[in-house]
PDB file of N, CA and C in Angstrom:
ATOM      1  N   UNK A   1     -12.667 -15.054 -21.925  1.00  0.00           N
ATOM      2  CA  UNK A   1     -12.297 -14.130 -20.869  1.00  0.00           C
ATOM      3  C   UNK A   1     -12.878 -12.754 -21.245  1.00  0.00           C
ATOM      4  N   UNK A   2     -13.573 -12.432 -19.924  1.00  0.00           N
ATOM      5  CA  UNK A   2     -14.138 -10.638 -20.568  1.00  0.00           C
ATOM      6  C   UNK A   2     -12.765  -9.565 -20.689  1.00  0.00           C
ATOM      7  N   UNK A   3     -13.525  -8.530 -20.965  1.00  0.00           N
ATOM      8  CA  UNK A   3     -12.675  -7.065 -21.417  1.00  0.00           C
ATOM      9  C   UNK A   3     -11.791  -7.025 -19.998  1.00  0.00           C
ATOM     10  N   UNK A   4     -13.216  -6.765 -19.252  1.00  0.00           N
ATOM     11  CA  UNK A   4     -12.877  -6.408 -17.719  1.00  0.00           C
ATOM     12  C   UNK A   4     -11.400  -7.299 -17.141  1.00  0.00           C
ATOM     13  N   UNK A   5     -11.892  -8.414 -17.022  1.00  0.00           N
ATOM     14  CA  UNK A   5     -11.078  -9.156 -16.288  1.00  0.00           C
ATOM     15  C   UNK A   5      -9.720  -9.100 -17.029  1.00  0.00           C
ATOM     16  N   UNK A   6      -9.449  -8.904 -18.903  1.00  0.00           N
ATOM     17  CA  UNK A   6      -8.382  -8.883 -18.999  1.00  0.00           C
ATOM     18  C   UNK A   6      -7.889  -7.398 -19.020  1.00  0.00           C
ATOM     19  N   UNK A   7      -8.261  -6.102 -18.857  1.00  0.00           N
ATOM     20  CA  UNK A   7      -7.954  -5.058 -17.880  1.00  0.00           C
ATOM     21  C   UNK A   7      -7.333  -5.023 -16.619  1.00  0.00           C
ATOM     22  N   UNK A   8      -7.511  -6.096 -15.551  1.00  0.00           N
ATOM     23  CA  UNK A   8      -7.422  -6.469 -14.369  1.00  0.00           C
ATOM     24  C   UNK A   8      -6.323  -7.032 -14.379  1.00  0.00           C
ATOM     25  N   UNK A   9      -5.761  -7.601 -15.077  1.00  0.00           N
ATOM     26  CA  UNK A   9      -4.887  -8.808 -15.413  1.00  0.00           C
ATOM     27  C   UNK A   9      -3.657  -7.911 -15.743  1.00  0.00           C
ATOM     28  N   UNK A  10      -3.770  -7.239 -16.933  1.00  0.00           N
ATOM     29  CA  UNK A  10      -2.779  -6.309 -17.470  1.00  0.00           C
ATOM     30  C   UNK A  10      -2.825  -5.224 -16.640  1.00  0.00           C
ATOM     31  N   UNK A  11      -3.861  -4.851 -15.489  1.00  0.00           N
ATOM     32  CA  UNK A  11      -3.231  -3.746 -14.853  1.00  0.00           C
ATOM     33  C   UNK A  11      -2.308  -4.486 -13.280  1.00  0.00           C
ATOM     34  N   UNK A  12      -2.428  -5.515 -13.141  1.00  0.00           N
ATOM     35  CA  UNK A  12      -2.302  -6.199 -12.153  1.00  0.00           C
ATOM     36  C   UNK A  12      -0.530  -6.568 -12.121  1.00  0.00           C
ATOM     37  N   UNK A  13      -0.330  -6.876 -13.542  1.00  0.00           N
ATOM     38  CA  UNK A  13       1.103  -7.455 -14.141  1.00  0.00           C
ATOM     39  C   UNK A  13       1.770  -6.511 -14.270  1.00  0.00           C
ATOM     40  N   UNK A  14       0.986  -5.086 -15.198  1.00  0.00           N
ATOM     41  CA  UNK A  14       2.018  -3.946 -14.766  1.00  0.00           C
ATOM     42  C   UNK A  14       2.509  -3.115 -13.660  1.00  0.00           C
ATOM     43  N   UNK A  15       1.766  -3.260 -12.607  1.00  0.00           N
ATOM     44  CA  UNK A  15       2.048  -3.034 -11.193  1.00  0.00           C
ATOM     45  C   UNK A  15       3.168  -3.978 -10.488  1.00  0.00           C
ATOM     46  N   UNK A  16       3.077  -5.069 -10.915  1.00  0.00           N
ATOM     47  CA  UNK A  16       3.922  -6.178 -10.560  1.00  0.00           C
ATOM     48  C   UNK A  16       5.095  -5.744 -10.879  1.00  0.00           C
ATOM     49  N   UNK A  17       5.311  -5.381 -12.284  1.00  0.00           N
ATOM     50  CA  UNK A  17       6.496  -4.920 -13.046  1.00  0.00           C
ATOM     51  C   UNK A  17       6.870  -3.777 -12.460  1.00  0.00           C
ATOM     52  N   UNK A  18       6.223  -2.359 -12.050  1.00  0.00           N
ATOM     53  CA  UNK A  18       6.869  -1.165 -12.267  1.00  0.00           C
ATOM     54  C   UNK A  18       7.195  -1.519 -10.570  1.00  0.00           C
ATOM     55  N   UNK A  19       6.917  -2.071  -9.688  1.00  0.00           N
ATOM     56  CA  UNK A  19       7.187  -2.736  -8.752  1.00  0.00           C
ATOM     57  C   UNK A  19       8.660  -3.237  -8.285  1.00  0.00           C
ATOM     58  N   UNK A  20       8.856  -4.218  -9.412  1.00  0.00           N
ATOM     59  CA  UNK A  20       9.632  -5.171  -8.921  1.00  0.00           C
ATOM     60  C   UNK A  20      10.930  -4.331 -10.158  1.00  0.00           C
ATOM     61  N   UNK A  21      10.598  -3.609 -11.004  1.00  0.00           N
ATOM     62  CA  UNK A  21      11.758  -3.089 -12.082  1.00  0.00           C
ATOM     63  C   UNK A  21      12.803  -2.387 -11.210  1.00  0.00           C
ATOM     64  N   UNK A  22      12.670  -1.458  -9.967  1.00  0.00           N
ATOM     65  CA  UNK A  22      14.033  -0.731  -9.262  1.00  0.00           C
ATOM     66  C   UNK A  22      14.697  -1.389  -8.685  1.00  0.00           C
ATOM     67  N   UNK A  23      14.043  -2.798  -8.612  1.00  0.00           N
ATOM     68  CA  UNK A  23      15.281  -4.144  -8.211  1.00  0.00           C
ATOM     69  C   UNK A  23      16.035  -4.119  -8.776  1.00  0.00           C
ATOM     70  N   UNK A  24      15.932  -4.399  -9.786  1.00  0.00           N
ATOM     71  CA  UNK A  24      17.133  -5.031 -10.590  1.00  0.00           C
ATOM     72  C   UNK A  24      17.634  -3.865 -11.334  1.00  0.00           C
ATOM     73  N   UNK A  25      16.752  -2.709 -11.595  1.00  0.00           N
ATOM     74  CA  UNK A  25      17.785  -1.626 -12.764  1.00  0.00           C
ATOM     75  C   UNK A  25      18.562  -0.779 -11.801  1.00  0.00           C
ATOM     76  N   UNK A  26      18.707  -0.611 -10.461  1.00  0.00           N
ATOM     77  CA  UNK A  26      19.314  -0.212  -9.351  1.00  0.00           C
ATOM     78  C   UNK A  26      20.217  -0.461  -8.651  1.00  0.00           C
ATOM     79  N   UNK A  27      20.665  -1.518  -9.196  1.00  0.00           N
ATOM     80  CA  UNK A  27      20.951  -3.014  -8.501  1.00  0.00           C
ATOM     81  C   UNK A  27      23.061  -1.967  -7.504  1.00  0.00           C
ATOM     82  N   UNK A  28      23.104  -1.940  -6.533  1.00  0.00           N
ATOM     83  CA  UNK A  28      23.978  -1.348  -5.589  1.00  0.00           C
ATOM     84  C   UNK A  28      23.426  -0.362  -5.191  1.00  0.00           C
ATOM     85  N   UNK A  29      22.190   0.567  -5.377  1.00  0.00           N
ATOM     86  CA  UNK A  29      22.323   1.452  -5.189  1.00  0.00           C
ATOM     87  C   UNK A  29      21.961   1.682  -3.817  1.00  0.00           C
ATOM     88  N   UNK A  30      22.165   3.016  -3.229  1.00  0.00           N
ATOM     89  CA  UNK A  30      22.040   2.675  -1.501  1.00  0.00           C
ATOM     90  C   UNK A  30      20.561   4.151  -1.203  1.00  0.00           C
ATOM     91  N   UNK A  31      19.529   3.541  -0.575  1.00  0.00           N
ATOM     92  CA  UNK A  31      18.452   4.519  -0.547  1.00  0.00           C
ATOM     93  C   UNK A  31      18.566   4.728   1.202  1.00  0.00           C
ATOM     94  N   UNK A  32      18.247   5.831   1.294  1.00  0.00           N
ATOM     95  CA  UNK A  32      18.233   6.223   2.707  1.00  0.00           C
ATOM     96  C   UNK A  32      17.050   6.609   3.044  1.00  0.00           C
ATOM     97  N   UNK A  33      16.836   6.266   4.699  1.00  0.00           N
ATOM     98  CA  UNK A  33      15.313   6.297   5.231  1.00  0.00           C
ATOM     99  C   UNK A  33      15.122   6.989   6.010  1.00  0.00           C
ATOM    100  N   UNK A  34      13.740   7.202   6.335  1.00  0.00           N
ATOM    101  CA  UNK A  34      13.927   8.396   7.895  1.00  0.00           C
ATOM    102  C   UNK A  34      14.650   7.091   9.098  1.00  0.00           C
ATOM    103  N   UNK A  35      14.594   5.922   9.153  1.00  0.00           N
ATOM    104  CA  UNK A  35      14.763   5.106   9.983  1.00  0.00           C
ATOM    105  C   UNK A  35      16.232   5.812  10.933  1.00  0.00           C
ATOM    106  N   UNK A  36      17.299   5.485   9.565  1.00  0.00           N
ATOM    107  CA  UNK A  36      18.656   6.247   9.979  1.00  0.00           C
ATOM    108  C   UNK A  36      18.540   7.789   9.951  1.00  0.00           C
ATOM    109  N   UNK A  37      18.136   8.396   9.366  1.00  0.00           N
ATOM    110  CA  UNK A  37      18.185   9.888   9.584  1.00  0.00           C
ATOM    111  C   UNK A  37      17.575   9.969  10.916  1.00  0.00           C
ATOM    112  N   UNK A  38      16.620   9.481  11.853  1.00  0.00           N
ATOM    113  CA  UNK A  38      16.219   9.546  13.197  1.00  0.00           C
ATOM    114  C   UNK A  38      17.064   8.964  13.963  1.00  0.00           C
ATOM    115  N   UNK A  39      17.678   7.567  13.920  1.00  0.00           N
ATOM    116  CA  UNK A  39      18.551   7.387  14.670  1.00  0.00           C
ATOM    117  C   UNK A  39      19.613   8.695  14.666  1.00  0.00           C
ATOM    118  N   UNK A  40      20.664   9.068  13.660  1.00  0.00           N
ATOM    119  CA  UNK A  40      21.389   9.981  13.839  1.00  0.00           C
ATOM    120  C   UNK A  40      21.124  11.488  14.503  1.00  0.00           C
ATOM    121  N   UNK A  41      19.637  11.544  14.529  1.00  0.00           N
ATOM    122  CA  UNK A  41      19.116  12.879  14.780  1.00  0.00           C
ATOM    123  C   UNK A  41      19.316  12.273  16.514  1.00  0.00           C
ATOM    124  N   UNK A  42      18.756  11.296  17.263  1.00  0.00           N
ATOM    125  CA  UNK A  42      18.649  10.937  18.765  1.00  0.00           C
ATOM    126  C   UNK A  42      19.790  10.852  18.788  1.00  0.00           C
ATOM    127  N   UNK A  43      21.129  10.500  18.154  1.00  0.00           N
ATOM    128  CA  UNK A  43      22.361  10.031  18.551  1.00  0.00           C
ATOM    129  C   UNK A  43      22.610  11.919  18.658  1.00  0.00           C
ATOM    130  N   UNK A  44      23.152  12.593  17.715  1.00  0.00           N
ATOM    131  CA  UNK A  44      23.110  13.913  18.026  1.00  0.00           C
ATOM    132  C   UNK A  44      22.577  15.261  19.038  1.00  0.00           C
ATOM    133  N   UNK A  45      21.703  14.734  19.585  1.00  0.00           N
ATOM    134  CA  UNK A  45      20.958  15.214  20.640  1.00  0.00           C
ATOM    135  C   UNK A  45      20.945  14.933  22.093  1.00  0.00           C
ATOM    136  N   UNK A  46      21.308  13.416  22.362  1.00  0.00           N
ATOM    137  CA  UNK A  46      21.311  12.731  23.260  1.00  0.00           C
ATOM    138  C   UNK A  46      22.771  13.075  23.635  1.00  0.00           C
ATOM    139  N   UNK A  47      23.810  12.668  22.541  1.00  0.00           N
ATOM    140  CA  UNK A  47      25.338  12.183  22.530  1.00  0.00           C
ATOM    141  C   UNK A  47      25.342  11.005  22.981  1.00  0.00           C
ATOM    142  N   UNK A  48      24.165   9.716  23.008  1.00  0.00           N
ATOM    143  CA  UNK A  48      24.561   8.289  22.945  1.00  0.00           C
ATOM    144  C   UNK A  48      24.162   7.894  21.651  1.00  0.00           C
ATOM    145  N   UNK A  49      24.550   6.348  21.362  1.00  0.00           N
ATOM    146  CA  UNK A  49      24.217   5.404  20.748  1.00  0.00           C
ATOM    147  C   UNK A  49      23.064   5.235  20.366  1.00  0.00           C
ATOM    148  N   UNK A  50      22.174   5.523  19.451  1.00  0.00           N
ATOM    149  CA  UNK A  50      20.538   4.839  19.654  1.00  0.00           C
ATOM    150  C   UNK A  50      20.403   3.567  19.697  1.00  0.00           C
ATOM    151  N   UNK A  51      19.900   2.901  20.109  1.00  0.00           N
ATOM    152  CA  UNK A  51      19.984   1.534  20.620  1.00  0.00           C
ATOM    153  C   UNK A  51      18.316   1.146  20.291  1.00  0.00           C
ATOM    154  N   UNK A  52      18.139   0.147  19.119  1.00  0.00           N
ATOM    155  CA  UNK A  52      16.802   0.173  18.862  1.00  0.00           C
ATOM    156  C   UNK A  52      16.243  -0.856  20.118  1.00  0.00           C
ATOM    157  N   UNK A  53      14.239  -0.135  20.136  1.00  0.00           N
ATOM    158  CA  UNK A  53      13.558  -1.184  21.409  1.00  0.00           C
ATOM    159  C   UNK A  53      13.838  -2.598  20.934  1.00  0.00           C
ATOM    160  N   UNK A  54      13.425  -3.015  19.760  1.00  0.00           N
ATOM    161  CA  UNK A  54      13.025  -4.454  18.792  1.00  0.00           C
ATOM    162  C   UNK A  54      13.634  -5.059  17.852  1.00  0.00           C
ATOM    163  N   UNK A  55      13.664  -5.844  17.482  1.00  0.00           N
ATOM    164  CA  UNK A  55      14.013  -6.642  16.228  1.00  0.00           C
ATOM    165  C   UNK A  55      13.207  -6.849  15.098  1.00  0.00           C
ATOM    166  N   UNK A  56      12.608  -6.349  14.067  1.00  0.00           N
ATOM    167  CA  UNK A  56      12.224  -6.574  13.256  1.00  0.00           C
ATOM    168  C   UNK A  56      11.307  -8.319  13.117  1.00  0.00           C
ATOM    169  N   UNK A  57      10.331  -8.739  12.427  1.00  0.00           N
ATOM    170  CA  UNK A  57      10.251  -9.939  12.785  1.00  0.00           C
ATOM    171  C   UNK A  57      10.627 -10.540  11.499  1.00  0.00           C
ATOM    172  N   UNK A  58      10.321  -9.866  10.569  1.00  0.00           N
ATOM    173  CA  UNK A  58      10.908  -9.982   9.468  1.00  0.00           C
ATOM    174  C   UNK A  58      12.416 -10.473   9.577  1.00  0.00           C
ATOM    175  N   UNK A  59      13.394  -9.670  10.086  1.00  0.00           N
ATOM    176  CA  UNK A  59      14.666  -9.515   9.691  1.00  0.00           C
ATOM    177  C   UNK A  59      15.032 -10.867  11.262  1.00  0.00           C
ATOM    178  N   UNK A  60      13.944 -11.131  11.924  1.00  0.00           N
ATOM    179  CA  UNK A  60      14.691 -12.303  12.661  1.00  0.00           C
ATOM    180  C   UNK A  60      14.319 -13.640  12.151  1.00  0.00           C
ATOM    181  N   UNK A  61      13.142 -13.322  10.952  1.00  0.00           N
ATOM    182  CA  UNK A  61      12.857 -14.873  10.737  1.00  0.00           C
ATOM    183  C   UNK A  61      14.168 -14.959   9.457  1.00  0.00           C
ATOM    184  N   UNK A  62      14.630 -14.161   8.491  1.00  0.00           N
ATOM    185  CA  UNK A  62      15.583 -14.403   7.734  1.00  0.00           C
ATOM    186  C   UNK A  62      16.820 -14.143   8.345  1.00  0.00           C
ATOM    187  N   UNK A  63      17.359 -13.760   9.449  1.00  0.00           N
ATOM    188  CA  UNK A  63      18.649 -14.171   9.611  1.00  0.00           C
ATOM    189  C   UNK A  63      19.397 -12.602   9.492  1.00  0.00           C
ATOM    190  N   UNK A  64      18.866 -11.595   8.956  1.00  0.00           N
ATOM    191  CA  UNK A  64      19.731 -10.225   8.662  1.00  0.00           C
ATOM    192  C   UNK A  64      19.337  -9.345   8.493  1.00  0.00           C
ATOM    193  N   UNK A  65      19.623  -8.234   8.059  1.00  0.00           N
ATOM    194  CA  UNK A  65      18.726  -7.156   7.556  1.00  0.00           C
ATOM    195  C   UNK A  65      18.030  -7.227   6.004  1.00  0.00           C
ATOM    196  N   UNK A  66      17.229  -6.486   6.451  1.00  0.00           N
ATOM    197  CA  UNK A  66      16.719  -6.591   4.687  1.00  0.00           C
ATOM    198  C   UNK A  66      17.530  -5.068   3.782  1.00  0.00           C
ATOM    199  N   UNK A  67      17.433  -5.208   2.545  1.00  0.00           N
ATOM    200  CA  UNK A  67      17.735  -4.349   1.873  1.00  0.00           C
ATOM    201  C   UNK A  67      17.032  -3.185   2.028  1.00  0.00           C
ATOM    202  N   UNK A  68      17.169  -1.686   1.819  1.00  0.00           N
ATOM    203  CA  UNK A  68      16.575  -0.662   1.727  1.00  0.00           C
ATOM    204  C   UNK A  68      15.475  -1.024   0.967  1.00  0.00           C
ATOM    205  N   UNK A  69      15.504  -1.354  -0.324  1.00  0.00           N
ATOM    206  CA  UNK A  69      14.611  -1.514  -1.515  1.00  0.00           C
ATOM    207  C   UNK A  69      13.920  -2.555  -1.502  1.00  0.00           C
ATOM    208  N   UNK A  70      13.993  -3.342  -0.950  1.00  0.00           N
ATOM    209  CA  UNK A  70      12.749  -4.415  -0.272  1.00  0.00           C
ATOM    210  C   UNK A  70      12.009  -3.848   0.957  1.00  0.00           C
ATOM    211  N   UNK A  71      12.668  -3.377   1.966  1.00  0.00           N
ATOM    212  CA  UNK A  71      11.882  -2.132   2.596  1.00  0.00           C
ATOM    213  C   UNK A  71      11.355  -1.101   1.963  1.00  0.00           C
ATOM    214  N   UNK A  72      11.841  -0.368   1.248  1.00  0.00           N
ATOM    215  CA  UNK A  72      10.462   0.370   0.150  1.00  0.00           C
ATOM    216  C   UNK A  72       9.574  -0.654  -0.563  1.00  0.00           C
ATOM    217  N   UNK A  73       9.909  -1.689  -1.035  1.00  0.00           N
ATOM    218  CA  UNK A  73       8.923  -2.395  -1.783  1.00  0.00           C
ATOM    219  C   UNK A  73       7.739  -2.357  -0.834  1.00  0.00           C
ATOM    220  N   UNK A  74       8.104  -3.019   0.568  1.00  0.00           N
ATOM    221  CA  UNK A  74       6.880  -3.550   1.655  1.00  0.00           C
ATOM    222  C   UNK A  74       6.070  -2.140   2.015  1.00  0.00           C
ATOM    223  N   UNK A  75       6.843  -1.060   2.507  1.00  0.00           N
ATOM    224  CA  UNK A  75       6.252  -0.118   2.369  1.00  0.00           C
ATOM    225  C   UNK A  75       5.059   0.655   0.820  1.00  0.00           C
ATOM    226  N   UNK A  76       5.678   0.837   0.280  1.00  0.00           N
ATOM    227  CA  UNK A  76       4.819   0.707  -1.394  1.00  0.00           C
ATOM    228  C   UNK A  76       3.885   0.564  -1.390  1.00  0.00           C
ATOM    229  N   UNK A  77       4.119  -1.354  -1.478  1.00  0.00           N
ATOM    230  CA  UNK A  77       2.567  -2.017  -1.031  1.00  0.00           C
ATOM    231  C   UNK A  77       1.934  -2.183  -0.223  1.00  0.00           C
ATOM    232  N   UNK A  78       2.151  -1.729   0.899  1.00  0.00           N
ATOM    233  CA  UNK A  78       1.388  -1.082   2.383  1.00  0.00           C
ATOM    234  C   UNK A  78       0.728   0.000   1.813  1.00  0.00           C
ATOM    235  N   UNK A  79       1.558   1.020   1.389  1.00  0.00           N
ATOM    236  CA  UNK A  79       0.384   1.996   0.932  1.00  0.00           C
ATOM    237  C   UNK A  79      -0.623   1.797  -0.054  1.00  0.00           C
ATOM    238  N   UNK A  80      -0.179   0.757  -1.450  1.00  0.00           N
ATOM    239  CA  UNK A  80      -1.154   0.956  -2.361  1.00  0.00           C
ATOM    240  C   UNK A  80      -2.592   0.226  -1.422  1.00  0.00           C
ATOM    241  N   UNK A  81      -1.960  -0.489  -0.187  1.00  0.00           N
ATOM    242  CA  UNK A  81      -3.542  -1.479  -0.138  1.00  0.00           C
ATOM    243  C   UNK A  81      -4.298  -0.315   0.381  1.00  0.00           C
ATOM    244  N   UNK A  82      -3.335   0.467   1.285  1.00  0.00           N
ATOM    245  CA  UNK A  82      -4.151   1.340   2.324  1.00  0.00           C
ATOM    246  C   UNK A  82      -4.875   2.424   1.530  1.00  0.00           C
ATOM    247  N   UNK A  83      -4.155   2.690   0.335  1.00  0.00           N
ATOM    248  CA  UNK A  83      -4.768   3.620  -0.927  1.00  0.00           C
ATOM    249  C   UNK A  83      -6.465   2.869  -1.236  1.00  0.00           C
ATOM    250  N   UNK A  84      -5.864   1.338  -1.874  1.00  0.00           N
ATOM    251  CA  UNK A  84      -7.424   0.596  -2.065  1.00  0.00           C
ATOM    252  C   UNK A  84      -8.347   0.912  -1.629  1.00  0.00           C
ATOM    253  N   UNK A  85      -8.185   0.557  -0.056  1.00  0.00           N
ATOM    254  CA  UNK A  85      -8.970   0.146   0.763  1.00  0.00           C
ATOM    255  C   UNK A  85      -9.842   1.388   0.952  1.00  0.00           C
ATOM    256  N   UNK A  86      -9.159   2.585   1.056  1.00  0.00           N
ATOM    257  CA  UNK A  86     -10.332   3.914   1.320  1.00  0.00           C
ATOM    258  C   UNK A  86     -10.859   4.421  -0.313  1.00  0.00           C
ATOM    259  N   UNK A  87     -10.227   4.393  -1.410  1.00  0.00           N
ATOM    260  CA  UNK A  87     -10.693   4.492  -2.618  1.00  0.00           C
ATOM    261  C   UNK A  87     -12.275   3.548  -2.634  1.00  0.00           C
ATOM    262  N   UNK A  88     -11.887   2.207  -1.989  1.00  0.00           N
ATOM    263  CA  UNK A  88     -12.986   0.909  -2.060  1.00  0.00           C
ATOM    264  C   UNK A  88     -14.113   2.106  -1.007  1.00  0.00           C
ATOM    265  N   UNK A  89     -13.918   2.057  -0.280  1.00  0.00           N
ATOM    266  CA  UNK A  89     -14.664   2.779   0.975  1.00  0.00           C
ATOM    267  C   UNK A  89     -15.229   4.119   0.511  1.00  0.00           C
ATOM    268  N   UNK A  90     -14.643   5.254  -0.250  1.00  0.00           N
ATOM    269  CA  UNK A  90     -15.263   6.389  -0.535  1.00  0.00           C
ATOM    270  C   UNK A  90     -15.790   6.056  -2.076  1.00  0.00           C
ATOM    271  N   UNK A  91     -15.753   4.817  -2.721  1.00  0.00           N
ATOM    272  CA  UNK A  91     -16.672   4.830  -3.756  1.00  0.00           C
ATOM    273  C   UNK A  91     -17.900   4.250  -2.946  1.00  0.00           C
ATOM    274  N   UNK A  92     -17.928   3.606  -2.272  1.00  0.00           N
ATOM    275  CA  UNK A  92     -19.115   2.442  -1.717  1.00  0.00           C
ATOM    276  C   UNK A  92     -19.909   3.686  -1.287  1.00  0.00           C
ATOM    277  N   UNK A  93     -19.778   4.564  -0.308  1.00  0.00           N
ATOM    278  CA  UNK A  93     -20.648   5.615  -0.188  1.00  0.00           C
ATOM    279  C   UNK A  93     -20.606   6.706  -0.655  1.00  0.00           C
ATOM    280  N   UNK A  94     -20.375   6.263  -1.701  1.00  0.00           N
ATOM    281  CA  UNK A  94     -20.481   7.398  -2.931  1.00  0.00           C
ATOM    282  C   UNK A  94     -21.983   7.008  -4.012  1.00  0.00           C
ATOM    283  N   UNK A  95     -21.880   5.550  -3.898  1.00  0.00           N
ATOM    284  CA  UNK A  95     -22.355   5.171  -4.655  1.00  0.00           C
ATOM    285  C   UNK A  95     -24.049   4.835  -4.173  1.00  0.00           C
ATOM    286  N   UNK A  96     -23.790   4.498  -2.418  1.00  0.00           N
ATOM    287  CA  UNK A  96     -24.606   4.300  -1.456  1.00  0.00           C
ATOM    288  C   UNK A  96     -25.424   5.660  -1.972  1.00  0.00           C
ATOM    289  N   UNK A  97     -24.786   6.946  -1.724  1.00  0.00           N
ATOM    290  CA  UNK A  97     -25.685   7.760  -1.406  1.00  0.00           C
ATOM    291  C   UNK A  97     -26.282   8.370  -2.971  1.00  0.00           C
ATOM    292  N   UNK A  98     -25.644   7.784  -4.121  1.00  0.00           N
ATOM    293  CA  UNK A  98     -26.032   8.297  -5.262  1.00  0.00           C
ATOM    294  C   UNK A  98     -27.753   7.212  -5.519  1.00  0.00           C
ATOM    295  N   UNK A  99     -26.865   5.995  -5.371  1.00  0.00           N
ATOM    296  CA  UNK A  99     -28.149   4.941  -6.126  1.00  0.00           C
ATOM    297  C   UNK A  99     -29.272   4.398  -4.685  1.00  0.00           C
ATOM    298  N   UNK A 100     -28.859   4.985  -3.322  1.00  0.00           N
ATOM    299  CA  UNK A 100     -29.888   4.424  -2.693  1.00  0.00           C
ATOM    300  C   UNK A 100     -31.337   5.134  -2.781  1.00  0.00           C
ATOM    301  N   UNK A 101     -31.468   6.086  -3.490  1.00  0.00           N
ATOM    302  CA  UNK A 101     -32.750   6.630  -3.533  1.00  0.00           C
ATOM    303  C   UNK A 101     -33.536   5.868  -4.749  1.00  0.00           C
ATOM    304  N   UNK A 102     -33.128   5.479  -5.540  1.00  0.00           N
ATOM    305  CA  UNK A 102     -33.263   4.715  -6.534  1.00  0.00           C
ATOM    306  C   UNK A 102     -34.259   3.254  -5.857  1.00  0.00           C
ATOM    307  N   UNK A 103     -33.112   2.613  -4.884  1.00  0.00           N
ATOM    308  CA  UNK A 103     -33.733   1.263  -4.783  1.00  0.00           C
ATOM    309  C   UNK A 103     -35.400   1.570  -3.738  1.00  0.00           C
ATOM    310  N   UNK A 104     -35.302   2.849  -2.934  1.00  0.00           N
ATOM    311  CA  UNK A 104     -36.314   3.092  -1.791  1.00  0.00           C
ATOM    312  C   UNK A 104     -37.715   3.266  -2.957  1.00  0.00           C
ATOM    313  N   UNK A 105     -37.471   3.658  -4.085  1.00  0.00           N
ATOM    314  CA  UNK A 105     -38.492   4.536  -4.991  1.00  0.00           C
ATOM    315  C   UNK A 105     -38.841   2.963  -6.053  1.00  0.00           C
ATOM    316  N   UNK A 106     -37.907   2.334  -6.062  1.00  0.00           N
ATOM    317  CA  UNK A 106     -38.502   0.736  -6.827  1.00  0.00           C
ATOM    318  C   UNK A 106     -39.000  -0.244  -5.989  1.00  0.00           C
ATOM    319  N   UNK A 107     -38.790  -0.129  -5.169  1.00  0.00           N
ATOM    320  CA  UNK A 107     -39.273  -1.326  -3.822  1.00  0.00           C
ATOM    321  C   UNK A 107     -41.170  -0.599  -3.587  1.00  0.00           C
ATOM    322  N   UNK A 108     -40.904   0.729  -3.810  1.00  0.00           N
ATOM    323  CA  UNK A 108     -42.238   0.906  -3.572  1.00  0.00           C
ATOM    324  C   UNK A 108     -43.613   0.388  -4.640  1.00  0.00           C
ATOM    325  N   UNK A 109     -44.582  -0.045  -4.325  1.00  0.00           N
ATOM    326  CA  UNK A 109     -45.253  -0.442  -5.157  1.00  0.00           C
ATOM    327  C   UNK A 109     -46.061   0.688  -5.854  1.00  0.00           C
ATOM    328  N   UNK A 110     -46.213   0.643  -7.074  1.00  0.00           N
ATOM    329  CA  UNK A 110     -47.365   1.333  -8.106  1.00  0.00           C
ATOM    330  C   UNK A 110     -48.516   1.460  -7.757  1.00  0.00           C
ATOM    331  N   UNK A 111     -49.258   2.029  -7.739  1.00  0.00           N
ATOM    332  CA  UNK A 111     -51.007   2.270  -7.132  1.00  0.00           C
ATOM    333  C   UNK A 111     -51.584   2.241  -8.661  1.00  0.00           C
ATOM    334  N   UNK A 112     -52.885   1.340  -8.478  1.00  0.00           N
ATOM    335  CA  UNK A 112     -53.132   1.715 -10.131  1.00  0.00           C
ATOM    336  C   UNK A 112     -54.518   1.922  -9.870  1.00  0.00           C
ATOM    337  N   UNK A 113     -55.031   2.810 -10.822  1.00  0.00           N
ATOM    338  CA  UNK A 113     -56.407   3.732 -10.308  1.00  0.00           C
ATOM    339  C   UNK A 113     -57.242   2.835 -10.472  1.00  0.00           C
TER     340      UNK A 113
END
C-alpha cells in the first residue's frame, strides 16, 4: 500500500471519528436550530401556529423525527462535500491555468537547423 493512499485512509477514518464522536460524548444533549428559532419568530409575528408546507422524506421513511445531532451530522456532511467539490474545482483551474502552457509549448515540435 502507498504513503498516499495510507494518508487517505487515516484521514478518511479520522473524519469518520471526529464525526460520529458528538454522538455519543453528548449523548441527551438538546442543540437548537434556526428551523425552531424561525418557526417561533412566524409564530410571534403572525400570532398563529406555524404549520410546516412538508414532511421531511427522511423523517417519513423512518417513522419520526430525527435527532438534532443527526441533523447536524447530514448537514456537516453536506457541507464538507460542497467544501470538496469547489476546493476539487478551484484546484483544477488552478492547475489548468498554471500547467496548460506547458503542454501547448511540448506538443510543439523542435525545428532542427
Amino acid at each position: 500500500m502507498s504513503r498516499n493512499t495510507k494518508i487517505v485512509l487515516v484521514s478518511l477514518l479520522a473524519v469518520v471519528v471526529l464525526a460520529l464522536f458528538p454522538l455519543f460524548a453528548l449523548r441527551g444533549a438538546e442543540f437548537g436550530g434556526t428551523d425552531d428559532a424561525g418557526s417561533a419568530k412566524v409564530e410571534e409575528v403572525t400570532g398563529r401556529e406555524y404549520e410546516p408546507w412538508f414532511t421531511p422524506v427522511l423523517e417519513q421513511i423512518i417513522g419520526g423525527e430525527l435527532p438534532g445531532e443527526v441533523e447536524s451530522l447530514f448537514f456537516c456532511i453536506q457541507t464538507g462535500l460542497g467544501v470538496g467539490v469547489l476546493a476539487y474545482g478551484f484546484g483544477y483551474l488552478t492547475a489548468r491555468k498554471k500547467y496548460g502552457g506547458m503542454q501547448e509549448s511540448a506538443s510543439e515540435p523542435e525545428e532542427t537547423p
